[in-house]
C-alpha atoms as a PDB file:
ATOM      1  CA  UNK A   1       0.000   0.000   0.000  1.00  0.00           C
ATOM      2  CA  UNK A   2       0.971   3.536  -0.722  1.00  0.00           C
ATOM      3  CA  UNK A   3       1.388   6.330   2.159  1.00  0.00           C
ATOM      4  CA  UNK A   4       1.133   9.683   1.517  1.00  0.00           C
ATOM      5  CA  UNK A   5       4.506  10.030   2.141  1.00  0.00           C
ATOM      6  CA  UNK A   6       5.189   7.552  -0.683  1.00  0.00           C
ATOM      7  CA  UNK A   7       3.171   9.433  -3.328  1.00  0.00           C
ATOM      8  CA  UNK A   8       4.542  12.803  -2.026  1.00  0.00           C
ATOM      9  CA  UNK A   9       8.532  11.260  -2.867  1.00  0.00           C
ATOM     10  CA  UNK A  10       7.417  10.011  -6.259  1.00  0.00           C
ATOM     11  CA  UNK A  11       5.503  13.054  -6.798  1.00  0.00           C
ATOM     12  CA  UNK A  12       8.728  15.325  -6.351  1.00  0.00           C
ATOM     13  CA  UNK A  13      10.967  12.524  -8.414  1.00  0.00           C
ATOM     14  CA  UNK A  14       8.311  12.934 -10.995  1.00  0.00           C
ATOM     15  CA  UNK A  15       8.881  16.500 -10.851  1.00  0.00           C
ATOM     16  CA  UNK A  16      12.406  16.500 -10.995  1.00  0.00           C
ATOM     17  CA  UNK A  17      12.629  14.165 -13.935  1.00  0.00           C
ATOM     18  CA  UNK A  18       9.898  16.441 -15.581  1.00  0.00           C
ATOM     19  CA  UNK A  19      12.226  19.429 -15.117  1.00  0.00           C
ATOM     20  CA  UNK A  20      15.506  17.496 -16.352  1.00  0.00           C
ATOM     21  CA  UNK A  21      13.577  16.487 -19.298  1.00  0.00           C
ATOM     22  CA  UNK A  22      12.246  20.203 -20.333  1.00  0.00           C
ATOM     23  CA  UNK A  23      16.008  21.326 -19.594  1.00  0.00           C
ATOM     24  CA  UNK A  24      17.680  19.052 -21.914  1.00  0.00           C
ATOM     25  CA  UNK A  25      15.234  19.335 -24.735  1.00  0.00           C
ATOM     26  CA  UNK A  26      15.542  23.359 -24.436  1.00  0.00           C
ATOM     27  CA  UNK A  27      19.546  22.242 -24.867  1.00  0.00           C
ATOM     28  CA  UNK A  28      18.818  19.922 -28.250  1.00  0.00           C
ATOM     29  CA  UNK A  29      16.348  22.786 -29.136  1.00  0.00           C
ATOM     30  CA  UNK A  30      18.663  25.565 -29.194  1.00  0.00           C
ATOM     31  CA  UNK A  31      21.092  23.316 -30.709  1.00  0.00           C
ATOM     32  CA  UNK A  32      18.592  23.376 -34.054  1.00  0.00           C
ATOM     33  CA  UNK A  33      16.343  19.840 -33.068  1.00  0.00           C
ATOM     34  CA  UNK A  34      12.556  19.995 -33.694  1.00  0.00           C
ATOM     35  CA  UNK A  35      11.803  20.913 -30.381  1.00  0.00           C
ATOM     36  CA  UNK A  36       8.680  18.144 -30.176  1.00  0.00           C
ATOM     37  CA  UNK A  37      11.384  15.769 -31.228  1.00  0.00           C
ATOM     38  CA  UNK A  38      14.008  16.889 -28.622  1.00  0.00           C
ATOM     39  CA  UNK A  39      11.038  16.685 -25.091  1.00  0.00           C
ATOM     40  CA  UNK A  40      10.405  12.805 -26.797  1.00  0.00           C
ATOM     41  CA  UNK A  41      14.087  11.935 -27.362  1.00  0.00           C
ATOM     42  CA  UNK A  42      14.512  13.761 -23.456  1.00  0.00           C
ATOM     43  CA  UNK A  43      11.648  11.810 -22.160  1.00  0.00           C
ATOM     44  CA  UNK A  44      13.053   8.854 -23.899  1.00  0.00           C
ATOM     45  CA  UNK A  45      16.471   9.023 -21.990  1.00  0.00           C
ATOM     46  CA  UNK A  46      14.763   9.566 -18.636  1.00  0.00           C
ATOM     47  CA  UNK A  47      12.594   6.563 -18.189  1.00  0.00           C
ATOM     48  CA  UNK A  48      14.132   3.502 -17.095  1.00  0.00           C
ATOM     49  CA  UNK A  49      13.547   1.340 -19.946  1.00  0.00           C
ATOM     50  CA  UNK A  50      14.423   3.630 -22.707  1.00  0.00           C
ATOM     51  CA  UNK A  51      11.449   2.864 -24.276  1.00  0.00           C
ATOM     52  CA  UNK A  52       8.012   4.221 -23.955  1.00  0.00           C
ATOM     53  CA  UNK A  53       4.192   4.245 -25.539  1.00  0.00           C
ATOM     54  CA  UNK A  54       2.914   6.883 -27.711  1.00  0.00           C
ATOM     55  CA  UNK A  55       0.118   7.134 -24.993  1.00  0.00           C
ATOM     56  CA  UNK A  56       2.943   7.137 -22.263  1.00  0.00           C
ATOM     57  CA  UNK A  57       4.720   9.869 -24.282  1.00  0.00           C
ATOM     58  CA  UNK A  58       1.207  12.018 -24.756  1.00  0.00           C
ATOM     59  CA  UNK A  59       0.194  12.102 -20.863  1.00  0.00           C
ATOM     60  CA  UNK A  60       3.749  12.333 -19.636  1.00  0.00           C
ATOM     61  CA  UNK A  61       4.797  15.033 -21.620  1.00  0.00           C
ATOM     62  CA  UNK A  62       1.274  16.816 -22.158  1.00  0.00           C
ATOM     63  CA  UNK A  63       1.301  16.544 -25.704  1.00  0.00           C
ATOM     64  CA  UNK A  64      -1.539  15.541 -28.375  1.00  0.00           C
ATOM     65  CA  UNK A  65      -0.950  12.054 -29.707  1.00  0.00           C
ATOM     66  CA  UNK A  66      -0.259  13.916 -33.227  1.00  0.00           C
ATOM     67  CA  UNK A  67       2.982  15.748 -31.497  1.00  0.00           C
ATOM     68  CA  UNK A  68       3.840  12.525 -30.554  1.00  0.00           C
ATOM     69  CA  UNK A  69       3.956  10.997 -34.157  1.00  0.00           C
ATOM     70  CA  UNK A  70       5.490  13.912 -35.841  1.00  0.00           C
ATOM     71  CA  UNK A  71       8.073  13.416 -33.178  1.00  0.00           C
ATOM     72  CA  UNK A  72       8.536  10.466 -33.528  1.00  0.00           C
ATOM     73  CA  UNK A  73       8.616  10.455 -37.241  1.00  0.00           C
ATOM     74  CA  UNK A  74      11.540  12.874 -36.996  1.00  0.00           C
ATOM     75  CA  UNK A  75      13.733  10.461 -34.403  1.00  0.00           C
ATOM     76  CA  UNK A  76      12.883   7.288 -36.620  1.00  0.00           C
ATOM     77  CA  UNK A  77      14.713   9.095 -39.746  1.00  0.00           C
ATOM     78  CA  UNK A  78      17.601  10.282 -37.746  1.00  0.00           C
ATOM     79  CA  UNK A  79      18.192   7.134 -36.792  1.00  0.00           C
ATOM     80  CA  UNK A  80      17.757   8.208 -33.022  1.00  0.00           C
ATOM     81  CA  UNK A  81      14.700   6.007 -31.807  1.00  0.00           C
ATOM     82  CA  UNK A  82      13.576   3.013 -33.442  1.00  0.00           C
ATOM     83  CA  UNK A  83      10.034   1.133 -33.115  1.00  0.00           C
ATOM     84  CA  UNK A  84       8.895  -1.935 -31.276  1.00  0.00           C
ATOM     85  CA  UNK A  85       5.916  -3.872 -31.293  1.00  0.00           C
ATOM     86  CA  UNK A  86       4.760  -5.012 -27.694  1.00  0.00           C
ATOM     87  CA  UNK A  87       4.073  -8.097 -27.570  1.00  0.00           C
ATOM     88  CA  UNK A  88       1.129  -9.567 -28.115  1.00  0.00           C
ATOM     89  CA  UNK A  89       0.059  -6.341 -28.836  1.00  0.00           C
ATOM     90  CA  UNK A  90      -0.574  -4.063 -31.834  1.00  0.00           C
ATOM     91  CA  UNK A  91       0.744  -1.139 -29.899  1.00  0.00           C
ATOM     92  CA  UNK A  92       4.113   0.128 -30.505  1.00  0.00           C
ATOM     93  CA  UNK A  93       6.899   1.214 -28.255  1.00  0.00           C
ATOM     94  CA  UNK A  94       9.304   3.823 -29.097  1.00  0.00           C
ATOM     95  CA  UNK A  95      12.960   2.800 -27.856  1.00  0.00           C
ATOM     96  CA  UNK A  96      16.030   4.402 -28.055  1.00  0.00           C
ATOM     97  CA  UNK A  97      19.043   2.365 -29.430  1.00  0.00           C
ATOM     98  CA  UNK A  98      21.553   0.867 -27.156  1.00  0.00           C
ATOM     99  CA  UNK A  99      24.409   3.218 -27.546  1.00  0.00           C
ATOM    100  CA  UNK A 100      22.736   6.282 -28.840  1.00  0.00           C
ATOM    101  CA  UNK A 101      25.162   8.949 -28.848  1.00  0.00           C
ATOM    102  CA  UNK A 102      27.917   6.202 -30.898  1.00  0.00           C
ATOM    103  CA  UNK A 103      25.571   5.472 -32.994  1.00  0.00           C
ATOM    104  CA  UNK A 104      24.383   8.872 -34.039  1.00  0.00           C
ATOM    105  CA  UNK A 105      27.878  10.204 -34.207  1.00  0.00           C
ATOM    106  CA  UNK A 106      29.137   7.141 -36.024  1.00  0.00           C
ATOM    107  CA  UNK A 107      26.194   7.680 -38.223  1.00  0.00           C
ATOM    108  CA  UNK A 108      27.304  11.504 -38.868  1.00  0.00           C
ATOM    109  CA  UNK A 109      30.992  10.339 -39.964  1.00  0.00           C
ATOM    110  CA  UNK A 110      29.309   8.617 -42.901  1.00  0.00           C
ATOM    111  CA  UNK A 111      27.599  12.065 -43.849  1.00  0.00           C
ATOM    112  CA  UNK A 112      31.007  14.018 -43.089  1.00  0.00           C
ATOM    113  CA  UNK A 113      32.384  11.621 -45.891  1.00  0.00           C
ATOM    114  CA  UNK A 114      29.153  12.475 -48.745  1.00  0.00           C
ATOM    115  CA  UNK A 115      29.500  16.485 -47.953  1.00  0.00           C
ATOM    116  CA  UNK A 116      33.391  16.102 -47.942  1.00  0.00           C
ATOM    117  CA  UNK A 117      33.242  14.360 -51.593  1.00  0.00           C
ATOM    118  CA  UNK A 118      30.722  17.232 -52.763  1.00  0.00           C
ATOM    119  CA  UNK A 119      32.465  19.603 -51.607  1.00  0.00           C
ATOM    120  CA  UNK A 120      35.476  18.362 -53.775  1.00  0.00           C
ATOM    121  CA  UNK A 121      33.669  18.298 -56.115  1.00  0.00           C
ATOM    122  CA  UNK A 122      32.361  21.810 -56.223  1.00  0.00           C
ATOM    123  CA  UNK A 123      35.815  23.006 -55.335  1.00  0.00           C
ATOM    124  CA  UNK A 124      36.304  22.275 -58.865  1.00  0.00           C
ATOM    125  CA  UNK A 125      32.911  23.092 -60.559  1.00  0.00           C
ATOM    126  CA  UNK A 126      33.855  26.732 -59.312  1.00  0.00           C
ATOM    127  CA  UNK A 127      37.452  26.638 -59.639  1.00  0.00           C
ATOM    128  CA  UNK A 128      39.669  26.078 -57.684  1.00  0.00           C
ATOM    129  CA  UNK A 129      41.610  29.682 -58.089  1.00  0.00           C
ATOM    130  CA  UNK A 130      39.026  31.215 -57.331  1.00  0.00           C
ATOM    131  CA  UNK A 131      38.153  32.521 -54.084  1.00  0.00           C
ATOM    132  CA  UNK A 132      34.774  30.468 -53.549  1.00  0.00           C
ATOM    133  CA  UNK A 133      36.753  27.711 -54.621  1.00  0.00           C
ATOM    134  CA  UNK A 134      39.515  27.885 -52.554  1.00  0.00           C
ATOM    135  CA  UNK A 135      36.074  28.449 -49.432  1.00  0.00           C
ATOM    136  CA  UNK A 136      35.274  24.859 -51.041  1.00  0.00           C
ATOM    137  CA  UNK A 137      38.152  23.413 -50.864  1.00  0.00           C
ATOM    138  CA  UNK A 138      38.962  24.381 -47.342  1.00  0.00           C
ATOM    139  CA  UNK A 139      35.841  23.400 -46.021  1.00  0.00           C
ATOM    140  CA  UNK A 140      36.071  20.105 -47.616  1.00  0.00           C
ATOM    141  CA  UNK A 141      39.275  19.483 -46.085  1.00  0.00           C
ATOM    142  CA  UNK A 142      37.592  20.687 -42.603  1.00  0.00           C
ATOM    143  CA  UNK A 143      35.273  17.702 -43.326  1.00  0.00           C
ATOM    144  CA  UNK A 144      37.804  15.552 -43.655  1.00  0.00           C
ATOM    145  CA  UNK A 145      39.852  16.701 -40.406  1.00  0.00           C
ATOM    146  CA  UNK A 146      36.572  16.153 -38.485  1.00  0.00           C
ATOM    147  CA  UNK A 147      35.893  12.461 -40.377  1.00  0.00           C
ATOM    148  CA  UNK A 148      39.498  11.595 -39.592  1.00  0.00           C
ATOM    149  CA  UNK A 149      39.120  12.851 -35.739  1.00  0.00           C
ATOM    150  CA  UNK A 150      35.948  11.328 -35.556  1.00  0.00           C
ATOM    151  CA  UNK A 151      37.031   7.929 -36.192  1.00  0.00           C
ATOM    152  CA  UNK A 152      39.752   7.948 -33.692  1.00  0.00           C
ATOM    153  CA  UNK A 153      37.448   9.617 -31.044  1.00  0.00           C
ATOM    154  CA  UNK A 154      35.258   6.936 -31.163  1.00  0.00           C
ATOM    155  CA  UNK A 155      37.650   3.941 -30.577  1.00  0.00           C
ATOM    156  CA  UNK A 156      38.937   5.644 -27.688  1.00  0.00           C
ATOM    157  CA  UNK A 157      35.040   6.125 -26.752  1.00  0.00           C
ATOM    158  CA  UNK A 158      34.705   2.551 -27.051  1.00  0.00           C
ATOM    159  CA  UNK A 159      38.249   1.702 -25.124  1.00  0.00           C
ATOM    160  CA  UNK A 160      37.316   4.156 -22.633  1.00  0.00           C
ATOM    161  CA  UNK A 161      33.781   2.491 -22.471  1.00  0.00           C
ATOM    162  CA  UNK A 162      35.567  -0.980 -22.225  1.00  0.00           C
ATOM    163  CA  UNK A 163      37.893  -0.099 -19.218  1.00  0.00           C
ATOM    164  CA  UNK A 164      34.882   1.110 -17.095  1.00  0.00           C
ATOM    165  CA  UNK A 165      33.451  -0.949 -14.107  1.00  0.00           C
ATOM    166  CA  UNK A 166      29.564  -2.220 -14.800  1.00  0.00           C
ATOM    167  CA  UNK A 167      27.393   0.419 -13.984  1.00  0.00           C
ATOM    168  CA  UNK A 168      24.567  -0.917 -11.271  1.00  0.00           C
ATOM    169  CA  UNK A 169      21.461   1.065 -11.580  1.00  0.00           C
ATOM    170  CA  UNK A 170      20.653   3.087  -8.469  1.00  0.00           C
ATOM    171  CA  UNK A 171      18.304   2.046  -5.816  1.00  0.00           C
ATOM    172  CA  UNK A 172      19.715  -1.301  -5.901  1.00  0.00           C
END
């Protein structure tokens, strides 16, 4: 049974996590992220599970079930939340993948590599003695820097990652 006391501590939690969750989506927001997208992906990353219901989504964050799906719709294409069926269910559940942040910046290395070649190529569709060319060319080998640094950042990620104790959840 539940004592007042009980409700009143989950009721602040609740609060608390509500507050983290507006915080960091005003973060991806201002960063240029949908800002629907960035309270679902935040909401997302709270919960325990990493994975909640549309309808879970909607009351938690106060949002029509439409908000939701646009939201969603967004995450799914980024490659940032992916869809599960329940089982035994025809609901879904919207889950975010394992290691997120890899992923997504392993994910951007492969775009730093299409924008680099384009780049290169427009270098020389302009010229490349001409000053827009030679803005081209120097942001094309910027791409490449970051592609290069990339790669190397995340190996040490996943050494780093490798070397750490398990992680117990807290509260147990």
């Amino acid at each position: 049974m539940t004592t007042t006391e009980d409700t009143a501590g989950d009721t602040g939690h609740e609060d608390a996590v509500s507050r983290f969750v507006e915080r960091f989506a005003a973060e991806m927001t201002e960063a240029g992220m949908q800002r629907m997208a960035s309270r679902v992906f935040a909401a997302l990353l709270a919960s325990e599970t990493a994975s909640l219901s549309s309808a879970d989504l909607a009351e938690q964050l106060r949002i029509s079930p439409a908000a939701v799906s646009g939201a969603i719709r967004y995450l799914t294409q980024v490659g940032m939340v992916a869809r599960e069926r329940e089982p035994g269910t025809r609901r879904e559940r919207y889950v975010l993948h394992n290691e997120i942040w890899y992923e997504t910046f392993a994910r951007r290395d492969q775009v730093l590599l299409r924008w680099e070649k384009v780049l290169r190529d427009g270098s020389g569709t302009v010229g490349p003695d001409t000053a827009a060319g030679a803005r081209i060319a120097e942001t094309a080998d910027f791409f490449a820097f970051l592609q290069e640094e990339m790669v190397l950042l995340l190996d040490r990620w996943r050494e780093r990652k490798a070397a750490r104790p398990a992680q117990e959840p807290s509260g147990s």
